[in-house]
PDB file of N, CA and C in Angstrom:
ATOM      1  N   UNK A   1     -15.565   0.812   1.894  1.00  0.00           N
ATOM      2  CA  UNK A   1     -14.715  -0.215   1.318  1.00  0.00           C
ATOM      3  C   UNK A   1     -13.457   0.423   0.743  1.00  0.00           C
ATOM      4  N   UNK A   2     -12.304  -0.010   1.097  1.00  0.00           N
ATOM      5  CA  UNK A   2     -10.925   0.229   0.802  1.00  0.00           C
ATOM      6  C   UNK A   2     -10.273  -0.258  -0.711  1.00  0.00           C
ATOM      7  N   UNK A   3      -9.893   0.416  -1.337  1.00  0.00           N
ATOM      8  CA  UNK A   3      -9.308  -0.326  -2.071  1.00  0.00           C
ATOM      9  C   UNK A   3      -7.951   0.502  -2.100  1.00  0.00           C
ATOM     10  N   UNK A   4      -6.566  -0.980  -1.803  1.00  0.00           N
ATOM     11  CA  UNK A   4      -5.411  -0.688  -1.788  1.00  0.00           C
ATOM     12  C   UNK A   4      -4.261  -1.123  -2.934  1.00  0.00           C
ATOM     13  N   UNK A   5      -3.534  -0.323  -3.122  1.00  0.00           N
ATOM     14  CA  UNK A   5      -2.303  -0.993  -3.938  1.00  0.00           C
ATOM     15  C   UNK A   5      -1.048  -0.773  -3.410  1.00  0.00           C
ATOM     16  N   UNK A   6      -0.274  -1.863  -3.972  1.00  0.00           N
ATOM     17  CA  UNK A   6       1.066  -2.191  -2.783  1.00  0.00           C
ATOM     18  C   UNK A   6       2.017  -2.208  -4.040  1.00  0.00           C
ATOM     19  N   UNK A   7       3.061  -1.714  -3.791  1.00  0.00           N
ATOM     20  CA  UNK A   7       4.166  -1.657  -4.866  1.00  0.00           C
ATOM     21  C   UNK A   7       5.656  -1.848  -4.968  1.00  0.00           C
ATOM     22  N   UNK A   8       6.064  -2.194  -5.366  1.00  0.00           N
ATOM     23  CA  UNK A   8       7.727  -2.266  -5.381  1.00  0.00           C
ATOM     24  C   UNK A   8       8.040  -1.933  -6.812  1.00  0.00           C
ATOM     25  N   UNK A   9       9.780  -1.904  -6.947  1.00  0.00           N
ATOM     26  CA  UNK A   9      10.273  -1.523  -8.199  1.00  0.00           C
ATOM     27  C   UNK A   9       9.818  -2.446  -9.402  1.00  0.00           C
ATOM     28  N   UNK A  10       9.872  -3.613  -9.222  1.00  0.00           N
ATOM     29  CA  UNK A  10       9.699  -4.430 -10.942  1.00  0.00           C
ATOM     30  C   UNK A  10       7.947  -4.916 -10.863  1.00  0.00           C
ATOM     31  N   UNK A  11       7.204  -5.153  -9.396  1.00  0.00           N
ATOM     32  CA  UNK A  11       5.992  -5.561  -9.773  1.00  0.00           C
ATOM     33  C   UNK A  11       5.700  -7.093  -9.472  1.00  0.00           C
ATOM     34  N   UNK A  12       6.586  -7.625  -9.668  1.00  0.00           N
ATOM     35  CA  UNK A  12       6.312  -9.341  -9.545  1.00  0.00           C
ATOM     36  C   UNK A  12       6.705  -9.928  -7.813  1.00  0.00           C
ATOM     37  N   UNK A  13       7.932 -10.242  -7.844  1.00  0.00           N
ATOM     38  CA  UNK A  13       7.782 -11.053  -6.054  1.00  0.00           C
ATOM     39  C   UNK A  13       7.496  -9.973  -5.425  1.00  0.00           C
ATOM     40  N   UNK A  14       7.954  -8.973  -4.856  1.00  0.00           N
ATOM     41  CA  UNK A  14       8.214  -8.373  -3.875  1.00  0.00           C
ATOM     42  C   UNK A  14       6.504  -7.672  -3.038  1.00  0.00           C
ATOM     43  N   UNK A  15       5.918  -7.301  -4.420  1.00  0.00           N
ATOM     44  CA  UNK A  15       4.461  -6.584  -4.670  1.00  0.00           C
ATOM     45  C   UNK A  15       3.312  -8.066  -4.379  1.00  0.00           C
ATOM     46  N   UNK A  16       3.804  -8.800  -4.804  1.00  0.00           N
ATOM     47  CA  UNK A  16       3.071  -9.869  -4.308  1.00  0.00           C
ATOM     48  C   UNK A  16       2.949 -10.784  -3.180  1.00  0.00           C
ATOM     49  N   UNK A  17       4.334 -10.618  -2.398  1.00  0.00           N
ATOM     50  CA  UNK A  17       4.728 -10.658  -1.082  1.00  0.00           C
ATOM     51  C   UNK A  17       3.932  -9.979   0.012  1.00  0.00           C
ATOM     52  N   UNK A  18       4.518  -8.602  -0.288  1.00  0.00           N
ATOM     53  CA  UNK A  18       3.274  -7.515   0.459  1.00  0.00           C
ATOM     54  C   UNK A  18       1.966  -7.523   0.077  1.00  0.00           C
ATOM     55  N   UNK A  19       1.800  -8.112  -0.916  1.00  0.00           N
ATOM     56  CA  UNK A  19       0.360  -8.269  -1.034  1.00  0.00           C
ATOM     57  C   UNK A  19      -0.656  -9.113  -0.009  1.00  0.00           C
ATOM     58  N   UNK A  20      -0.335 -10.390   0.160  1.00  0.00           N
ATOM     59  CA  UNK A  20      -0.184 -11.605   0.768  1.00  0.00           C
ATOM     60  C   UNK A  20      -0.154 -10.952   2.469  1.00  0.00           C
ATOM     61  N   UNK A  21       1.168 -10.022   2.706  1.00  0.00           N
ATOM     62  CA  UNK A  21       1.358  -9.543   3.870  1.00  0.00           C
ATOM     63  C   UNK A  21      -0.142  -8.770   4.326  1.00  0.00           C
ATOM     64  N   UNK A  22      -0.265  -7.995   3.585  1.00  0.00           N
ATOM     65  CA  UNK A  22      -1.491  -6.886   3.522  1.00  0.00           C
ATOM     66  C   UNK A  22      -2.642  -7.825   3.942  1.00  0.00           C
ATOM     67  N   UNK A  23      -3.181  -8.672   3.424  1.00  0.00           N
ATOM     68  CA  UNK A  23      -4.420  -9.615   3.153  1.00  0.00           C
ATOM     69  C   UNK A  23      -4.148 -10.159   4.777  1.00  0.00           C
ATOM     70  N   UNK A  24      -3.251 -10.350   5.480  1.00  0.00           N
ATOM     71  CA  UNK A  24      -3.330 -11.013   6.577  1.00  0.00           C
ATOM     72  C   UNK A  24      -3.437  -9.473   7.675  1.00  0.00           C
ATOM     73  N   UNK A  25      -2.733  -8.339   7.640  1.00  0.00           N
ATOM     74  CA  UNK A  25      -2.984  -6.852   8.207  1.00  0.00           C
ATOM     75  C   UNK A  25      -4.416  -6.912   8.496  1.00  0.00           C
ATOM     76  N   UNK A  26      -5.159  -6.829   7.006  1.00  0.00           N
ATOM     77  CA  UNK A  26      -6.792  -6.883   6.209  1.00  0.00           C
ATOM     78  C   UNK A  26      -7.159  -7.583   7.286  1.00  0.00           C
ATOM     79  N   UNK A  27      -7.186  -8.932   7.520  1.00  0.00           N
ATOM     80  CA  UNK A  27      -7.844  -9.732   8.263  1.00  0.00           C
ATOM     81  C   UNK A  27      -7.900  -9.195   9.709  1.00  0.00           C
ATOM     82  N   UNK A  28      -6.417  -9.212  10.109  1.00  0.00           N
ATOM     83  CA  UNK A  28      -6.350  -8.831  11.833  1.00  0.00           C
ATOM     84  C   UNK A  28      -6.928  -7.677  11.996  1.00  0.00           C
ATOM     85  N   UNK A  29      -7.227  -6.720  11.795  1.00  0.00           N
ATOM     86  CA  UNK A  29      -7.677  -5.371  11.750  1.00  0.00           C
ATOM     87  C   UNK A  29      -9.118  -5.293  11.457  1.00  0.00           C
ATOM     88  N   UNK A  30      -9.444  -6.224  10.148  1.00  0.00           N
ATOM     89  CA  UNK A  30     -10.866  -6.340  10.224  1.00  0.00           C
ATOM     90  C   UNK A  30     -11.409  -5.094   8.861  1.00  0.00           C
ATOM     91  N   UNK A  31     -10.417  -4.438   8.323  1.00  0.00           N
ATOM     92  CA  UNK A  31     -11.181  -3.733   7.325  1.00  0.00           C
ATOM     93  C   UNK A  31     -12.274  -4.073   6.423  1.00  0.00           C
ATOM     94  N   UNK A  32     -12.678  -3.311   5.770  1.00  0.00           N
ATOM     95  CA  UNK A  32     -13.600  -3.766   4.521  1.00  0.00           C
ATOM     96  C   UNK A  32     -12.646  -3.263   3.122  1.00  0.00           C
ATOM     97  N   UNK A  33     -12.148  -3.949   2.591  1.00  0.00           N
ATOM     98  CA  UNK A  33     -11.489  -3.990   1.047  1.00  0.00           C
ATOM     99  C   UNK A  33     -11.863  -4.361   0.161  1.00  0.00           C
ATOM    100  N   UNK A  34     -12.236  -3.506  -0.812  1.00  0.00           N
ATOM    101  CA  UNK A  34     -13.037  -4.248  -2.144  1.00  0.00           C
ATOM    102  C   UNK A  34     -11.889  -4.814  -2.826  1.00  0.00           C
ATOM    103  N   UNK A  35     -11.120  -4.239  -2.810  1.00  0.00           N
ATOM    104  CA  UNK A  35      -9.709  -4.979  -3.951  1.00  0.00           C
ATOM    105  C   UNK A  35      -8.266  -4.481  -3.654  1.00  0.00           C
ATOM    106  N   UNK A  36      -7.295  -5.269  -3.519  1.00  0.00           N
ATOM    107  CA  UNK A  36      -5.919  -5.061  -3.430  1.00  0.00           C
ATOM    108  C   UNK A  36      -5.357  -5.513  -4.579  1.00  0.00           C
ATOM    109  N   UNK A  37      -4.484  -4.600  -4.844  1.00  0.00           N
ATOM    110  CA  UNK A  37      -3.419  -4.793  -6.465  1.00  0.00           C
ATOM    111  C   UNK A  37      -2.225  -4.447  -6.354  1.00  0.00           C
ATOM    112  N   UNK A  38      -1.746  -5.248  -6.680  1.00  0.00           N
ATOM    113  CA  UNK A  38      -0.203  -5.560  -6.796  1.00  0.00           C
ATOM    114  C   UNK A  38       0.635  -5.006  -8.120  1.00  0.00           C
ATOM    115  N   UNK A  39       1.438  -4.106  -8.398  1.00  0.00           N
ATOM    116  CA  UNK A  39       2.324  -3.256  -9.195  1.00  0.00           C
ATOM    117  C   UNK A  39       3.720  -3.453  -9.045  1.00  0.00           C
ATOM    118  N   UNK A  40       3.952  -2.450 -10.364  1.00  0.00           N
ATOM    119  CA  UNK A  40       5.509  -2.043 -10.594  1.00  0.00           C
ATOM    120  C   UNK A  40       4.889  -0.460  -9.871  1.00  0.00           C
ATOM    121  N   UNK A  41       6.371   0.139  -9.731  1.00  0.00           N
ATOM    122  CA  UNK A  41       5.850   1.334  -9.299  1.00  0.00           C
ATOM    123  C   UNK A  41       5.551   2.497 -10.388  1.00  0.00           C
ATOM    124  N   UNK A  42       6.202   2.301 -11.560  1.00  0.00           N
ATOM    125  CA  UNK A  42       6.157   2.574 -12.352  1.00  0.00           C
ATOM    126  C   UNK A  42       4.420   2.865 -12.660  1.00  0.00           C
ATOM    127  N   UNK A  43       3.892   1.322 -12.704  1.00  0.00           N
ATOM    128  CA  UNK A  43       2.416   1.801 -13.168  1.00  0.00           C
ATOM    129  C   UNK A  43       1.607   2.179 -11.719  1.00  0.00           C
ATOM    130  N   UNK A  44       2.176   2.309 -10.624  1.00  0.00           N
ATOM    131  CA  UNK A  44       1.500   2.455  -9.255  1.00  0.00           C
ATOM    132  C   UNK A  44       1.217   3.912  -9.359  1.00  0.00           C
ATOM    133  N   UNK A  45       2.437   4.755  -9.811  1.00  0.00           N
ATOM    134  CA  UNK A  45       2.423   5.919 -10.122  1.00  0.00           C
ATOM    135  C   UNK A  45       1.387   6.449 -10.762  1.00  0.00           C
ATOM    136  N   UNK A  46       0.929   5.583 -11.726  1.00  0.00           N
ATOM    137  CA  UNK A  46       0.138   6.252 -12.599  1.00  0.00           C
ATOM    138  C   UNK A  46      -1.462   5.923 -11.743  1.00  0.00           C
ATOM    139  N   UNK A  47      -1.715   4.780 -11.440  1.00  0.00           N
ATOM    140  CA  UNK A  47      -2.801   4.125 -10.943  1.00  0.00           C
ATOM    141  C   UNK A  47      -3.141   4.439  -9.837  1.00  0.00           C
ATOM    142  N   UNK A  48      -2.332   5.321  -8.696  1.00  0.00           N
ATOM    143  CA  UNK A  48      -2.440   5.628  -7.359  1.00  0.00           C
ATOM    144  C   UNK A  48      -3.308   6.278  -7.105  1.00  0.00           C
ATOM    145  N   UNK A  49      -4.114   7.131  -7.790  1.00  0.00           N
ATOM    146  CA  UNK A  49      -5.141   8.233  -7.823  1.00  0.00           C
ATOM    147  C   UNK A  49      -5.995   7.468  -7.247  1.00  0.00           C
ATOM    148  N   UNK A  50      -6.475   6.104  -8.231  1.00  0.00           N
ATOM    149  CA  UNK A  50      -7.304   5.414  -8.055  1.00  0.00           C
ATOM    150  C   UNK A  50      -8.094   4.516  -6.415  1.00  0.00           C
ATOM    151  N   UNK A  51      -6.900   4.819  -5.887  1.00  0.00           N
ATOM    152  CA  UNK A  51      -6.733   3.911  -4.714  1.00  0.00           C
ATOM    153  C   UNK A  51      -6.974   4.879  -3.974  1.00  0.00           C
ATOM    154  N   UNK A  52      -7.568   4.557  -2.478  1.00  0.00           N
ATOM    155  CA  UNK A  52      -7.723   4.608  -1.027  1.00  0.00           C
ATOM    156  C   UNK A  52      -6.048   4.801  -0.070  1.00  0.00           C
ATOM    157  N   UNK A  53      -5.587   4.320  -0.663  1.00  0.00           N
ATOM    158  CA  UNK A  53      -4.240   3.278   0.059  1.00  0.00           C
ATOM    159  C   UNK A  53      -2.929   2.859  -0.879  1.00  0.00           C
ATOM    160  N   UNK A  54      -1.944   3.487  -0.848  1.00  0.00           N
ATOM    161  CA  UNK A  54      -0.981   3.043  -1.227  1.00  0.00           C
ATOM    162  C   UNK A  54       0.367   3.028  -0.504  1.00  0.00           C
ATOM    163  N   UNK A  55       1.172   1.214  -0.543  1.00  0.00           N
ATOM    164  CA  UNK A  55       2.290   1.069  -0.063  1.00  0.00           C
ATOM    165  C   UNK A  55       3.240   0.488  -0.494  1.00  0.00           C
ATOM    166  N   UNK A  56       4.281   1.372  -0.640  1.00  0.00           N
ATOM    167  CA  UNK A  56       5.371   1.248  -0.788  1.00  0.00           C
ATOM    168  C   UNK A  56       6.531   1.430  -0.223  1.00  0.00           C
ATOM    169  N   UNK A  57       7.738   1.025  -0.507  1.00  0.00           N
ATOM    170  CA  UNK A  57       9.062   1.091   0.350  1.00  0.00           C
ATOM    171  C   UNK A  57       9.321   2.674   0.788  1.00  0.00           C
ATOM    172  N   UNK A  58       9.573   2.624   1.702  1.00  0.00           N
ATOM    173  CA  UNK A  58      10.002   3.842   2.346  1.00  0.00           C
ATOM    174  C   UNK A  58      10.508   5.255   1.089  1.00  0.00           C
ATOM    175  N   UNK A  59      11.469   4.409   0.558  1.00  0.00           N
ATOM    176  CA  UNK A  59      12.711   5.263  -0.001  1.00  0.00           C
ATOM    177  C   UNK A  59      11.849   5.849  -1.454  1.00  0.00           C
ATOM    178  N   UNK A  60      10.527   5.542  -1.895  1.00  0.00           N
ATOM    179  CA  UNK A  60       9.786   5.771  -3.351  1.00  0.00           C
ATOM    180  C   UNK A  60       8.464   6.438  -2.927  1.00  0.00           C
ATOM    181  N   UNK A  61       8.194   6.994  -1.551  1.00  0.00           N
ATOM    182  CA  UNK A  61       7.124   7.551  -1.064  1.00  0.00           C
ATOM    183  C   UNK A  61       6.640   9.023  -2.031  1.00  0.00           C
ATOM    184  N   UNK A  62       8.268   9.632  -2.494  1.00  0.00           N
ATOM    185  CA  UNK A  62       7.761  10.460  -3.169  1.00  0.00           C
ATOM    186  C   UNK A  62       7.078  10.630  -4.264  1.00  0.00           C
ATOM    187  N   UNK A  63       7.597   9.348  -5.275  1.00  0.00           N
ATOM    188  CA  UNK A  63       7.347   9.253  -6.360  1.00  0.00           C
ATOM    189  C   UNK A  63       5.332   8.876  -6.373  1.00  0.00           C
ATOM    190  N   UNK A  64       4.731   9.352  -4.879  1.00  0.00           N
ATOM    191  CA  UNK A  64       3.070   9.089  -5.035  1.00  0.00           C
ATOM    192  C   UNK A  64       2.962  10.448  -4.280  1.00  0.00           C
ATOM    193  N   UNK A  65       3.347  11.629  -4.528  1.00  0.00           N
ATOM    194  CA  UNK A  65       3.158  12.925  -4.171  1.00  0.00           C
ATOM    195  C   UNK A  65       1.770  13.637  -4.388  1.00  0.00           C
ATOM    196  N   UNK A  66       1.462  13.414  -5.834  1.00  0.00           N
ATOM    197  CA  UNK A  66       0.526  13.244  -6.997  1.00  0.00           C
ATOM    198  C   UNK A  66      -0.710  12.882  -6.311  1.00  0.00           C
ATOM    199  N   UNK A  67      -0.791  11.842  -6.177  1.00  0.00           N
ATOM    200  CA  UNK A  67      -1.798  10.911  -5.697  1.00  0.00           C
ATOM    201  C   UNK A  67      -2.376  11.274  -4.304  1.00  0.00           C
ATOM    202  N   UNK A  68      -1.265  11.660  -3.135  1.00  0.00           N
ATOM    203  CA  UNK A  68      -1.476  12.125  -1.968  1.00  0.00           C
ATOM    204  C   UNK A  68      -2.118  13.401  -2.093  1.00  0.00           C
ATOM    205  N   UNK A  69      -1.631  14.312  -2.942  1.00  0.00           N
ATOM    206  CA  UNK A  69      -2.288  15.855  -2.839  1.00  0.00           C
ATOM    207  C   UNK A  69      -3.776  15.662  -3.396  1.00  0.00           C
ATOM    208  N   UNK A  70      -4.145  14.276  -3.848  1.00  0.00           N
ATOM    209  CA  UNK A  70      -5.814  14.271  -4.450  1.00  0.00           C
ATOM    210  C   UNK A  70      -6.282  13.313  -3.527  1.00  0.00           C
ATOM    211  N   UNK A  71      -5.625  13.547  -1.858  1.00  0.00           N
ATOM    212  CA  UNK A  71      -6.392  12.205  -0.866  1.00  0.00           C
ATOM    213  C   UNK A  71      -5.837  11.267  -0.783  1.00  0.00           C
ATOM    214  N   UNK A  72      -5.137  10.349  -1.580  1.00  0.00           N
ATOM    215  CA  UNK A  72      -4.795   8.556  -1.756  1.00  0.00           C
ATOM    216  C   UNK A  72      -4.160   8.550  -0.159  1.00  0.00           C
ATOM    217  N   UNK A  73      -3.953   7.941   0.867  1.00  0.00           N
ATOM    218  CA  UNK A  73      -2.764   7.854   1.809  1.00  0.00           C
ATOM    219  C   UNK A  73      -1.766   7.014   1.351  1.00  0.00           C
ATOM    220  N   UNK A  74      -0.579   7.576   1.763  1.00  0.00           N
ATOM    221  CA  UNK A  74       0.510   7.071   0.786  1.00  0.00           C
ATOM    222  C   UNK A  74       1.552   6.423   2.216  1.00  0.00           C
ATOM    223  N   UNK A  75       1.471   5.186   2.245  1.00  0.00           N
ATOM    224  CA  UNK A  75       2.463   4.386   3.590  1.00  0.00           C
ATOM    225  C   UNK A  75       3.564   4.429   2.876  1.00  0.00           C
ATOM    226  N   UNK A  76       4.299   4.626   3.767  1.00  0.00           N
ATOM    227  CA  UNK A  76       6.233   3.905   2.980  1.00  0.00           C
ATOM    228  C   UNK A  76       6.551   3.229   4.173  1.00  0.00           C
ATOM    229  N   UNK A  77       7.387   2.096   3.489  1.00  0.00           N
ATOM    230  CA  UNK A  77       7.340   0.762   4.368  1.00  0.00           C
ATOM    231  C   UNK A  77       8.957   0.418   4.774  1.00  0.00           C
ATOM    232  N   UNK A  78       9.910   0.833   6.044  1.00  0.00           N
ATOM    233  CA  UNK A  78      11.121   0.574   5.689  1.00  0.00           C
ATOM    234  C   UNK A  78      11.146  -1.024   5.768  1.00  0.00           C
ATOM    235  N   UNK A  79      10.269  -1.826   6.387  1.00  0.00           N
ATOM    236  CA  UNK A  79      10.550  -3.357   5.833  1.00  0.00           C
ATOM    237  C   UNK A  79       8.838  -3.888   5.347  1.00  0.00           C
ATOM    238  N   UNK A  80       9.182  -4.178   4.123  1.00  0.00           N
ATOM    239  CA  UNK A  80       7.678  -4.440   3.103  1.00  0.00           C
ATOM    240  C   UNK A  80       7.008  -5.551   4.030  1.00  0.00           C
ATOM    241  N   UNK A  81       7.906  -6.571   4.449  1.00  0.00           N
ATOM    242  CA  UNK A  81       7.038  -7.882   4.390  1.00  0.00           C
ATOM    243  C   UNK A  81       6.631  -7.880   6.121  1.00  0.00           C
ATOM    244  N   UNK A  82       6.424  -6.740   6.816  1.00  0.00           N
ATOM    245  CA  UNK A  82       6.354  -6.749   8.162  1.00  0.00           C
ATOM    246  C   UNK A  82       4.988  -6.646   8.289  1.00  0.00           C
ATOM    247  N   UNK A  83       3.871  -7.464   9.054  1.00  0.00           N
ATOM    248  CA  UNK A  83       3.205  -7.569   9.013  1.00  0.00           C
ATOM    249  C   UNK A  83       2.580  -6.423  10.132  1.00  0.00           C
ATOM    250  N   UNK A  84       3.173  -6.472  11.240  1.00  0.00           N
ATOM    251  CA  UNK A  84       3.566  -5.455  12.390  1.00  0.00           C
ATOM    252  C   UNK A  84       3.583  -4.451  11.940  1.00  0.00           C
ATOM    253  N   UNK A  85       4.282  -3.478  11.438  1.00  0.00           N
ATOM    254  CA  UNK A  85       4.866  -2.451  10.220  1.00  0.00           C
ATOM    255  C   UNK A  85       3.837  -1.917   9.743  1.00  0.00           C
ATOM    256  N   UNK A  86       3.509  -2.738   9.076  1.00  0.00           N
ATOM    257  CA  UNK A  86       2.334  -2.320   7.846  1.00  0.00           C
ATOM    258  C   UNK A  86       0.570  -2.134   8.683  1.00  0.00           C
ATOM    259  N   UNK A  87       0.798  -2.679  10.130  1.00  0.00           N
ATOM    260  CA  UNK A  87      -0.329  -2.588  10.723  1.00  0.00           C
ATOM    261  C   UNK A  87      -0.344  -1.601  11.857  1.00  0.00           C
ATOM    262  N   UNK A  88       0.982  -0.880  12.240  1.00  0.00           N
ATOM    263  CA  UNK A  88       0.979   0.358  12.892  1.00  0.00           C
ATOM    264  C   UNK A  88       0.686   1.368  11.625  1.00  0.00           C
ATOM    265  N   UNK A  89       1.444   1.239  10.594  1.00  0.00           N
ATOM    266  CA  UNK A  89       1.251   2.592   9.655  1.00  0.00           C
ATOM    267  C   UNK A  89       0.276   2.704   8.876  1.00  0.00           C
ATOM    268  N   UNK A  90      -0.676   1.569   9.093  1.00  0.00           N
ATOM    269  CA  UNK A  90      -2.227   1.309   8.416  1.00  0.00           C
ATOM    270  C   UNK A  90      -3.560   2.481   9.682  1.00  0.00           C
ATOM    271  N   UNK A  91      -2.776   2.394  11.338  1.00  0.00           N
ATOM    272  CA  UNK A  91      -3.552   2.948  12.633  1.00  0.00           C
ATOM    273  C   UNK A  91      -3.194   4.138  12.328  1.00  0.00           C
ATOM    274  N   UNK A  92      -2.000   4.317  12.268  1.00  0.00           N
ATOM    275  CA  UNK A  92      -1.326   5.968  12.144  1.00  0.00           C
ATOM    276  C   UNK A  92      -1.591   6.536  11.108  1.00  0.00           C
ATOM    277  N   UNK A  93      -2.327   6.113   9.999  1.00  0.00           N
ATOM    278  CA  UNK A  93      -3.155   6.783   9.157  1.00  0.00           C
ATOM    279  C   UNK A  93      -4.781   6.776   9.314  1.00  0.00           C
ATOM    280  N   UNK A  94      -5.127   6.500  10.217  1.00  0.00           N
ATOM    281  CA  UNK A  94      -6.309   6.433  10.854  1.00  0.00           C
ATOM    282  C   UNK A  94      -7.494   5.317   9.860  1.00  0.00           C
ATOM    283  N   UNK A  95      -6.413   4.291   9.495  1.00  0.00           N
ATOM    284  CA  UNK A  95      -7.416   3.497   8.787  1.00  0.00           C
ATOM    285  C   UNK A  95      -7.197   2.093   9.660  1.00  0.00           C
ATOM    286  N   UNK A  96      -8.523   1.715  10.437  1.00  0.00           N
ATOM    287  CA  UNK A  96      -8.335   0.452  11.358  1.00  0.00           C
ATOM    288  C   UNK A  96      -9.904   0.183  11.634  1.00  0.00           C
TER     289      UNK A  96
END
């Protein structure tokens, strides 16, 4: 069971957008996810450890460096709300 978090800069639309996006990825693909959470990146940063899975915009991939060197896979997304997008770079991390 997966558990993912999806992030943008402030936390509210954008993180909840991709969230929404993700949950339909989730479906077509067929994973098992215990829980998806929606952030600022700010607290994604801190919380990323925690996770299986973290995605964010392309351009803030670094700011989950941390998290990657203890396992997390860290997606960067150059368009968040692509459902397509987010479901090649979900295969190319060998999670499908």
């Amino acid at each position: 069971m997966l558990n993912i978090l999806v992030c943008c800069a402030n936390g509210a639309g954008t993180s909840l957008m991709m969230k929404m996006t993700a949950e339909k990825v989730i479906k077509s693909l067929n994973l098992q996810v215990q829980k998806i959470h929606h952030c600022s990146l700010s607290e994604g940063k801190s919380a990323a450890p925690q996770f299986d899975v973290v995605m964010c915009p392309l351009n803030f991939i670094s700011m989950f460096a941390e998290a990657e060197q203890k396992g997390t896979k860290v997606i960067g997304l150059r368009n968040v709300l692509s459902q397509q997008e987010m479901e090649d770079k979900l295969k190319e991390q060998g999670i499908s």
